[in-house]
C-alpha atoms as a PDB file:
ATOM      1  CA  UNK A   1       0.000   0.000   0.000  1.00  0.00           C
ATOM      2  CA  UNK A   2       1.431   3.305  -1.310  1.00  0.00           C
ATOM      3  CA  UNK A   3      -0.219   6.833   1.219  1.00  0.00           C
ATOM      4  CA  UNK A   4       0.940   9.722  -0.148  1.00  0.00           C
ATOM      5  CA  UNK A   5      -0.380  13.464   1.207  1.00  0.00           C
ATOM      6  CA  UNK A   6      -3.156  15.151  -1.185  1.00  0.00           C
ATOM      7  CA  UNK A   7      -2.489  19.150  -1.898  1.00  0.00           C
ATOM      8  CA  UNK A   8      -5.318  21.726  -0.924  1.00  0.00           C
ATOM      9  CA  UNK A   9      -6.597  21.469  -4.606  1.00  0.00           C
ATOM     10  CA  UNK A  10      -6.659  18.018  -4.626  1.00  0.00           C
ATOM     11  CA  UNK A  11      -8.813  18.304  -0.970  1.00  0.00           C
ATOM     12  CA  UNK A  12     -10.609  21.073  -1.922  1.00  0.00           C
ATOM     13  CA  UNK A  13     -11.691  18.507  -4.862  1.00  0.00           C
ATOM     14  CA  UNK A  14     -12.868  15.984  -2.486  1.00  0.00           C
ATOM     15  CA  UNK A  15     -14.916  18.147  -0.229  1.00  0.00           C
ATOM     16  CA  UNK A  16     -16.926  19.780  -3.477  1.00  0.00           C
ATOM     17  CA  UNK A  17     -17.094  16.080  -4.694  1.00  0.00           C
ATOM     18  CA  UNK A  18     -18.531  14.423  -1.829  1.00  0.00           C
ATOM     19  CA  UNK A  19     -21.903  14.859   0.720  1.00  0.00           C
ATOM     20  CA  UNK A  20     -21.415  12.816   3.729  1.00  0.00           C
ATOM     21  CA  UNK A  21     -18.641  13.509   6.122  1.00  0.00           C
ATOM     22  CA  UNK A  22     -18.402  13.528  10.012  1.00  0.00           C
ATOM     23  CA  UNK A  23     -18.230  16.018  12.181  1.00  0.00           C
ATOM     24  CA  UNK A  24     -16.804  16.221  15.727  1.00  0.00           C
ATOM     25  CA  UNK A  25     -17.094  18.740  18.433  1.00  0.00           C
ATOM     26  CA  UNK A  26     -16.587  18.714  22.147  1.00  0.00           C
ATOM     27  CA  UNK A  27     -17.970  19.737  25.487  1.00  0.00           C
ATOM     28  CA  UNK A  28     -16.660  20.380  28.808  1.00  0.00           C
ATOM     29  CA  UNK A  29     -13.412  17.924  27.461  1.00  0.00           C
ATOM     30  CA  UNK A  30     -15.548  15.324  25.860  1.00  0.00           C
ATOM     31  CA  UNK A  31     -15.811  14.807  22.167  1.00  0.00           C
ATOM     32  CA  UNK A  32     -18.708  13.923  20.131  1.00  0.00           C
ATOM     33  CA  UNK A  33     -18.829  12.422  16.899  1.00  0.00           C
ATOM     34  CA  UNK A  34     -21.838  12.607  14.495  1.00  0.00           C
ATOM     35  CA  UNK A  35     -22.214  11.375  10.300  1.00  0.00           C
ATOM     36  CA  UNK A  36     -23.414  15.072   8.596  1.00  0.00           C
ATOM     37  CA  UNK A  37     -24.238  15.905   5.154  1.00  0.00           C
ATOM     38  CA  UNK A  38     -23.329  18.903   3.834  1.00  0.00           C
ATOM     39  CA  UNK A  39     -22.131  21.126   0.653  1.00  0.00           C
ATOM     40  CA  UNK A  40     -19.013  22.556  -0.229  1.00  0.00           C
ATOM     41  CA  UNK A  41     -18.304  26.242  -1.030  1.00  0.00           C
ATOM     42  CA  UNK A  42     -16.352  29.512  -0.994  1.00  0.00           C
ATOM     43  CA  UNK A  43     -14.243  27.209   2.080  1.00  0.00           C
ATOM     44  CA  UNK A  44     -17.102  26.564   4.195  1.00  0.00           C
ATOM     45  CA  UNK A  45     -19.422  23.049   4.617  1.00  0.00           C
ATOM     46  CA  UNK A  46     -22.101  24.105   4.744  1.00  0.00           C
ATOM     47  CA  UNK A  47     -25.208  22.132   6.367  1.00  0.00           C
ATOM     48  CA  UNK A  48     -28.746  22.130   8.108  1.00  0.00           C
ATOM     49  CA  UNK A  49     -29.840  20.414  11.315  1.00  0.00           C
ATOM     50  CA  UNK A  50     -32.666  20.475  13.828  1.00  0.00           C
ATOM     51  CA  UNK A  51     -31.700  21.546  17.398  1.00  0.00           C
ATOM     52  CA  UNK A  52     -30.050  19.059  18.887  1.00  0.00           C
ATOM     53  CA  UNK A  53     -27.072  17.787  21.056  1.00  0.00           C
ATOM     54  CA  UNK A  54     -24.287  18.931  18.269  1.00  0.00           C
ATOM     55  CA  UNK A  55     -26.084  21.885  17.800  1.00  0.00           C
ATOM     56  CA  UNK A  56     -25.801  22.755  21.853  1.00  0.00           C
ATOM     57  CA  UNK A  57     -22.525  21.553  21.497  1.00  0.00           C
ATOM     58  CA  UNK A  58     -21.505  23.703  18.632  1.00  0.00           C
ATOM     59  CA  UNK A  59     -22.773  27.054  20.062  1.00  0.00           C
ATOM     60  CA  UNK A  60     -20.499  26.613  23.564  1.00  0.00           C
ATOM     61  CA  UNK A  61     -17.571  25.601  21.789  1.00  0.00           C
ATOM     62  CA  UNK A  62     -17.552  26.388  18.115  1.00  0.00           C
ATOM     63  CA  UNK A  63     -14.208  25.048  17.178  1.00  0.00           C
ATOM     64  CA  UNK A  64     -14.904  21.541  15.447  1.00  0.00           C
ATOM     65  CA  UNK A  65     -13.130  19.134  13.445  1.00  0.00           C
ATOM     66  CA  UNK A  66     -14.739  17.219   9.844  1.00  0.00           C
ATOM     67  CA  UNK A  67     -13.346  14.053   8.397  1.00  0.00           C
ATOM     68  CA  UNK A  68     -14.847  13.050   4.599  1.00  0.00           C
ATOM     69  CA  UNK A  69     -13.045   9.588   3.141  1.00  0.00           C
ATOM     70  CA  UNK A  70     -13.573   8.382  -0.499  1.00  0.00           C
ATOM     71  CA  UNK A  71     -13.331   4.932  -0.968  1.00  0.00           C
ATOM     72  CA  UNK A  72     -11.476   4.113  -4.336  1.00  0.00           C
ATOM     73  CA  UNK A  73     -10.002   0.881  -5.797  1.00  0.00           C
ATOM     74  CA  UNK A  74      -9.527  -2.079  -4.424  1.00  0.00           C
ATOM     75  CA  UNK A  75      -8.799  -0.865  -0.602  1.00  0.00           C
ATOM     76  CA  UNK A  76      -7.855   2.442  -1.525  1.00  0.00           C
ATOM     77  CA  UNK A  77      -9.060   5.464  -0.034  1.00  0.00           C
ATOM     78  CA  UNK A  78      -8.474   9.407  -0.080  1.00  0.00           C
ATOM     79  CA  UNK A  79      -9.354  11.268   2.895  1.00  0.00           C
ATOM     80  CA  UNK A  80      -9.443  14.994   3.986  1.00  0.00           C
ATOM     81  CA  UNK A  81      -9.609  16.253   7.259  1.00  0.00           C
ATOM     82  CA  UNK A  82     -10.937  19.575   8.479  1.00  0.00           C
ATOM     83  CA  UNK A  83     -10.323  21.806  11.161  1.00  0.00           C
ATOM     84  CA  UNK A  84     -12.835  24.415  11.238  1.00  0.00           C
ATOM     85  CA  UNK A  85     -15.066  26.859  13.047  1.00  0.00           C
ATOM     86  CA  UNK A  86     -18.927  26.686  13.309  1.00  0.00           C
ATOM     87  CA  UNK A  87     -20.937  29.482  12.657  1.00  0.00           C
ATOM     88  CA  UNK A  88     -24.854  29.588  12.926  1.00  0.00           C
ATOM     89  CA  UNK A  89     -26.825  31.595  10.453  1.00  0.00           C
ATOM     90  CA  UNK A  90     -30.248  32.231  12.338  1.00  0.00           C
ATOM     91  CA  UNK A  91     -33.563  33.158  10.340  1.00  0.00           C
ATOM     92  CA  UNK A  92     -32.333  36.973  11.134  1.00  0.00           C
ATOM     93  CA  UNK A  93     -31.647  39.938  10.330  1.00  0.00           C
ATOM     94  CA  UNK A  94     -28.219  40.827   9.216  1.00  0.00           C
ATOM     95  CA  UNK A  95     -27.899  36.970   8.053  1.00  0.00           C
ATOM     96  CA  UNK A  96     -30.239  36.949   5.460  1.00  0.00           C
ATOM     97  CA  UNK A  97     -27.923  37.327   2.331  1.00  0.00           C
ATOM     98  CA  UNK A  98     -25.727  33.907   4.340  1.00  0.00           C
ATOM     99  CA  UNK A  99     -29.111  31.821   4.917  1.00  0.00           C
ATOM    100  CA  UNK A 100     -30.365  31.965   1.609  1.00  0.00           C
ATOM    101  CA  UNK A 101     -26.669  31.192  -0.091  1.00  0.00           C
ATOM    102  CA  UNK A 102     -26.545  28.274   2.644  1.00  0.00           C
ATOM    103  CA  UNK A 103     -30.423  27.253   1.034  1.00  0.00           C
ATOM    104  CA  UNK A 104     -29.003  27.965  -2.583  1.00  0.00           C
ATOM    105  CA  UNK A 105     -25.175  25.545  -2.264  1.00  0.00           C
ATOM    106  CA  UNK A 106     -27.565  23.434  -0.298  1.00  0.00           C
ATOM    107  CA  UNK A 107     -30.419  23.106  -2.616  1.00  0.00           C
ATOM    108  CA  UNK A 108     -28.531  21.982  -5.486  1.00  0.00           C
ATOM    109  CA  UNK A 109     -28.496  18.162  -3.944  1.00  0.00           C
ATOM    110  CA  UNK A 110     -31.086  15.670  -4.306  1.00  0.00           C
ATOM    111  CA  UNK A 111     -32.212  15.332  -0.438  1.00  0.00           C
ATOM    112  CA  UNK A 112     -30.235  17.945   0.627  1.00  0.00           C
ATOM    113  CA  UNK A 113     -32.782  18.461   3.860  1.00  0.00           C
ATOM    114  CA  UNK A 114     -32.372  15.057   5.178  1.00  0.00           C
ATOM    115  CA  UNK A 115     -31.268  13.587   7.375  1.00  0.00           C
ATOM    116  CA  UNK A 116     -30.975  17.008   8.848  1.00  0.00           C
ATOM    117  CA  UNK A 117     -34.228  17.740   9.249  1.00  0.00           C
ATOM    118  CA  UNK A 118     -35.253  13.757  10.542  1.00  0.00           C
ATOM    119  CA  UNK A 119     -35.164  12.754  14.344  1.00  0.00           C
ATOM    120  CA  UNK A 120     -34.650   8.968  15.364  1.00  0.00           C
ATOM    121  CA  UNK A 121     -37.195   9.589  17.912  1.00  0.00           C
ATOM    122  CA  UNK A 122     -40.723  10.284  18.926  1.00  0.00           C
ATOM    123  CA  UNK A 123     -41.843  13.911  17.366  1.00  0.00           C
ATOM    124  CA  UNK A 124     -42.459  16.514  19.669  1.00  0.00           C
ATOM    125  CA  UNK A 125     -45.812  18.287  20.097  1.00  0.00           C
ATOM    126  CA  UNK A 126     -44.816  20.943  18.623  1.00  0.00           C
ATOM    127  CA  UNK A 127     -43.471  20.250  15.242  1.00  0.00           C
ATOM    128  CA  UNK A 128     -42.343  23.943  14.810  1.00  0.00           C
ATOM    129  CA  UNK A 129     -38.935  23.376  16.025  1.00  0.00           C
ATOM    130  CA  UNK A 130     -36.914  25.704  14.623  1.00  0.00           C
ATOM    131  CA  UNK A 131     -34.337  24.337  11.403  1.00  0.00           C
ATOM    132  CA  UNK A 132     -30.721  25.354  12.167  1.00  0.00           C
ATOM    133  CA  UNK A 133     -28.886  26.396   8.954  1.00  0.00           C
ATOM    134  CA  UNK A 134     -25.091  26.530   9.741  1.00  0.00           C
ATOM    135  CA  UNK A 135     -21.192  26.696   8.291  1.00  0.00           C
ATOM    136  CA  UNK A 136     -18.103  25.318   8.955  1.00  0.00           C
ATOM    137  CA  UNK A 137     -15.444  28.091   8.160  1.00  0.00           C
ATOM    138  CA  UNK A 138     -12.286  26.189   7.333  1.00  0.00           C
ATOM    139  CA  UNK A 139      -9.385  27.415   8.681  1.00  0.00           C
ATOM    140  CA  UNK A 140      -6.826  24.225   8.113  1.00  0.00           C
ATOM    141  CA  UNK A 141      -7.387  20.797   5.950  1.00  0.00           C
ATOM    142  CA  UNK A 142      -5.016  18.244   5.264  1.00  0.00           C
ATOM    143  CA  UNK A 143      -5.306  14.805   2.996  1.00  0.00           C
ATOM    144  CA  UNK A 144      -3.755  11.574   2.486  1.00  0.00           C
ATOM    145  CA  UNK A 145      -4.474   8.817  -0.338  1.00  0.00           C
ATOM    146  CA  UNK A 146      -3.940   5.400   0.004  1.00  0.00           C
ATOM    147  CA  UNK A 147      -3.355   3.359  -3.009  1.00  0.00           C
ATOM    148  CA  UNK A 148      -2.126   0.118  -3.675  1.00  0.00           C
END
């Protein structure tokens, strides 16, 4: 098996190509690790969830980390990690102009609302919760392929 390390065009290429990643943020010292989809532009992932434990999560600590692998031949892989900063763009004004590019990179996906807007669990009362568009500013990204 050959790794070698990808350049920023060659990650930047990954991110754009790809729509399911992980993301991982921490708490009080403990980390948390959850599968996201998202879109990639202008260096941000951007991405939509319902209020949740990441979300909490997010807003006390927004430095987070992504990690999006490509599987390729045989048991190659490529893979690009992130290290980012969240940033919330409420239904507000003075975001307006961010929400609705976060709707447009967003909306040009098949499915781009799910599983984002989904809940493995019994639906609340109210089913007004409130959608949480947000971005993940990225301030460093590395890569490595693995071929053989």
């Amino acid at each position: 098996m050959l790794v070698r390390t990808l350049s920023t065009l060659e990650c930047t290429k990954l991110l754009a190509a790809n729509r399911v990643g992980h993301l991982a943020c921490a708490k009080d010292g403990q980390p948390y690790v959850v599968c996201f989809n998202y879109a990639y532009a202008d260096s941000h992932l951007y991405a939509f969830s319902l209020p949740g434990k990441k979300i909490d999560w997010m807003r006390a600590n927004p430095s987070v980390c992504a990690h999006v692998v490509e599987h390729t031949q045989g048991r190659g892989w490529k893979s690009v990690i992130v290290d980012g900063r969240f940033e919330e763009l409420p239904d507000q004004i003075g975001h307006k102009l961010q929400r609705d590019h976060a709707w447009s990179v967003l909306s040009k996906h098949a499915d781009w609302w799910e599983p984002g807007a989904l809940k493995p669990v019994i639906p609340p009362a109210s089913h007004s919760l409130p959608h949480v568009f947000f971005r993940i500013l990225v301030e460093e990204m590395s890569g490595r392929e693995a071929s053989e």
